[in-house]
C-alpha atoms as a PDB file:
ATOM      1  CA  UNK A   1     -12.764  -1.819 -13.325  1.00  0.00           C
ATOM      2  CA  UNK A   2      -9.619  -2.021 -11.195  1.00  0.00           C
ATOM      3  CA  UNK A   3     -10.297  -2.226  -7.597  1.00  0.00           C
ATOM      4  CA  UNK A   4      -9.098   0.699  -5.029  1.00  0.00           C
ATOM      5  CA  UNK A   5      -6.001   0.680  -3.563  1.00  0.00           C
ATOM      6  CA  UNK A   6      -7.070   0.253   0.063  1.00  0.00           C
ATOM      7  CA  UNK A   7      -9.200  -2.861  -1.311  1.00  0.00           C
ATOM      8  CA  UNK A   8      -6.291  -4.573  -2.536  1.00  0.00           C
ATOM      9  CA  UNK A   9      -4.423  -6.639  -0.067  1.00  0.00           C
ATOM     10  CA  UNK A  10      -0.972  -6.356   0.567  1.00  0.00           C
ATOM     11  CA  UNK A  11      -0.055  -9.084  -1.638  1.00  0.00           C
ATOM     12  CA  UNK A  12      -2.386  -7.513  -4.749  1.00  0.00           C
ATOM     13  CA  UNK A  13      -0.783  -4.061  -4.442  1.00  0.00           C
ATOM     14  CA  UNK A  14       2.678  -5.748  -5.045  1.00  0.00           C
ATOM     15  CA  UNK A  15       1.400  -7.513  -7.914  1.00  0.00           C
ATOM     16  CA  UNK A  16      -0.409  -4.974  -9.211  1.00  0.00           C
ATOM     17  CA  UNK A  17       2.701  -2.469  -8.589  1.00  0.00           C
ATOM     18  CA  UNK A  18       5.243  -4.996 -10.558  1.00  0.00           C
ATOM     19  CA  UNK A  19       2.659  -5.223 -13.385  1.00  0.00           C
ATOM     20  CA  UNK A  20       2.993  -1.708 -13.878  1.00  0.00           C
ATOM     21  CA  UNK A  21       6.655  -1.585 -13.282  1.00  0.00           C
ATOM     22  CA  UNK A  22       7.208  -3.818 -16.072  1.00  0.00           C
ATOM     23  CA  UNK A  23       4.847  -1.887 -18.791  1.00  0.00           C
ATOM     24  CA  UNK A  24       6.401   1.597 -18.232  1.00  0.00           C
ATOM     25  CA  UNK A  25      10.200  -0.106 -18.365  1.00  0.00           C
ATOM     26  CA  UNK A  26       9.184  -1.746 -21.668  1.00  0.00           C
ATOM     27  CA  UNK A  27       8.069   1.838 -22.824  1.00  0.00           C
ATOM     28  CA  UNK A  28       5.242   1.077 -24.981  1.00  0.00           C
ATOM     29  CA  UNK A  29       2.905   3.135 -23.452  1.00  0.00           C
ATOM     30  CA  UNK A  30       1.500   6.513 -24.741  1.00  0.00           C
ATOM     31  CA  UNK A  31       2.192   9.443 -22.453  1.00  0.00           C
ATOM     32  CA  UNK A  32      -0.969   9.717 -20.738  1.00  0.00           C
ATOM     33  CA  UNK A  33      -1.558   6.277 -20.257  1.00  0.00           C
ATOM     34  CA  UNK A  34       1.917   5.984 -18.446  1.00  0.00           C
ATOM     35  CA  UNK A  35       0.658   9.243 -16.338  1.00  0.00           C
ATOM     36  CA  UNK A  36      -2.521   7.586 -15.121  1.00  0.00           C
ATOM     37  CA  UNK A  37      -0.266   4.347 -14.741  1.00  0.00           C
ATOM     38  CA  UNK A  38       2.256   5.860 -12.901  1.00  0.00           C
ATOM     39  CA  UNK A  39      -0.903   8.198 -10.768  1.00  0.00           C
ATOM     40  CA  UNK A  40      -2.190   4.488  -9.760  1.00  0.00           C
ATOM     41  CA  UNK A  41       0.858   3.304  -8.832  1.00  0.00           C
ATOM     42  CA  UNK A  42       1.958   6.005  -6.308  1.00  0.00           C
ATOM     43  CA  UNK A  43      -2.016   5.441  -4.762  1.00  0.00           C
ATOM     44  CA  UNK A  44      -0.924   1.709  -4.374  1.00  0.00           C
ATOM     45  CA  UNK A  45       2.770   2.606  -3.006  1.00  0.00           C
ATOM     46  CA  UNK A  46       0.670   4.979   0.034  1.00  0.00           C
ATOM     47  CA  UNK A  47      -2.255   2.158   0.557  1.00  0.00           C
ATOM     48  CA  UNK A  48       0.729  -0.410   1.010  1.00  0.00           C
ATOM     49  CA  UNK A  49       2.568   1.983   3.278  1.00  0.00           C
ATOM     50  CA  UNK A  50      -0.494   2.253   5.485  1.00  0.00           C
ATOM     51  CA  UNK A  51      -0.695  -1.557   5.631  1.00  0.00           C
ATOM     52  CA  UNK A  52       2.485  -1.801   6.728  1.00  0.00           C
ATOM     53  CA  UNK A  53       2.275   0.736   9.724  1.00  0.00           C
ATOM     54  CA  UNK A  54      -0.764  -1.129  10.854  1.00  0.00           C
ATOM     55  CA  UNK A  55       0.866  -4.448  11.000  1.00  0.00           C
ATOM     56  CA  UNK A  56       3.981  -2.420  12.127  1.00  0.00           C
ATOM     57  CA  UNK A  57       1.663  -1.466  15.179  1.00  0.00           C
ATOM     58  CA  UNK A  58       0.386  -4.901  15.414  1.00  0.00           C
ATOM     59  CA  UNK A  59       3.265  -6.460  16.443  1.00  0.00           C
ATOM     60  CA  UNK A  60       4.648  -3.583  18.715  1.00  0.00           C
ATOM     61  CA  UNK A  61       1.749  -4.094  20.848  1.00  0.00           C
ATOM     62  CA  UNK A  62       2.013  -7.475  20.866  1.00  0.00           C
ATOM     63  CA  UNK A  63       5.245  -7.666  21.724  1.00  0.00           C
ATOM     64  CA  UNK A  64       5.336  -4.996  23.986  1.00  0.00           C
ATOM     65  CA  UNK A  65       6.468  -6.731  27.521  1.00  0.00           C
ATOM     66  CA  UNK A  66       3.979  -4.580  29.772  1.00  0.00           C
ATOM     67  CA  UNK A  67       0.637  -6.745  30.341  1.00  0.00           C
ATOM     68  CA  UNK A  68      -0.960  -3.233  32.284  1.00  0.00           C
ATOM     69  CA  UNK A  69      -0.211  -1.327  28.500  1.00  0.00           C
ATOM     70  CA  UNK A  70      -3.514   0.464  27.453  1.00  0.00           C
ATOM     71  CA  UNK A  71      -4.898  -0.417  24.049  1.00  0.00           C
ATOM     72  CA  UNK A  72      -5.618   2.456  21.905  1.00  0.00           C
ATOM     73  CA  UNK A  73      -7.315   2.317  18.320  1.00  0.00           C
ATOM     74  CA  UNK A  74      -4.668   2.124  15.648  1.00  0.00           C
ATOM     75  CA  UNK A  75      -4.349   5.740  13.875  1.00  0.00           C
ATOM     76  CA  UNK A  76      -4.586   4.839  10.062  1.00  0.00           C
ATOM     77  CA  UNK A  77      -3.102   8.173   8.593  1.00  0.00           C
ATOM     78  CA  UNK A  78      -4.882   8.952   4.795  1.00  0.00           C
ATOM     79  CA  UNK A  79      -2.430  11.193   1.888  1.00  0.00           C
END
């Protein structure tokens, strides 16, 4: 059973999303199974997204010249 989206690391997703890039381009897959690939690669797409806000974030703060800068929780946004 595949693993969820947000339990993939960034890395996976990319994998995972090239895998399935390269099965529907071939077009050898049936209708529906191109659907549910296609539904699974738009979930990794939004997990990845997310990942890359946090990090996004991340660095911002770290960056961020002002040593008196409040730190907040990061706001991980779900679709």
């Amino acid at each position: 059973m595949a693993k969820k989206p947000e339990n993939l690391s960034f890395e996976e997703s990319l994998g995972e999303l090239e895998h399935i890039v390269s099965e529907l381009e071939q077009g050898d897959v049936s209708l529906d199974d191109a659907l549910k690939q296609f539904e699974r690669g738009i979930k990794l797409v939004r997990s990845s997204q997310s990942k890359l806000e946090q990090a996004q974030q991340k660095v911002a703060i770290l960056l961020s010249d002002d040593p008196q800068a409040p730190l907040s929780p990061f706001d991980v946004e779900e679709e």
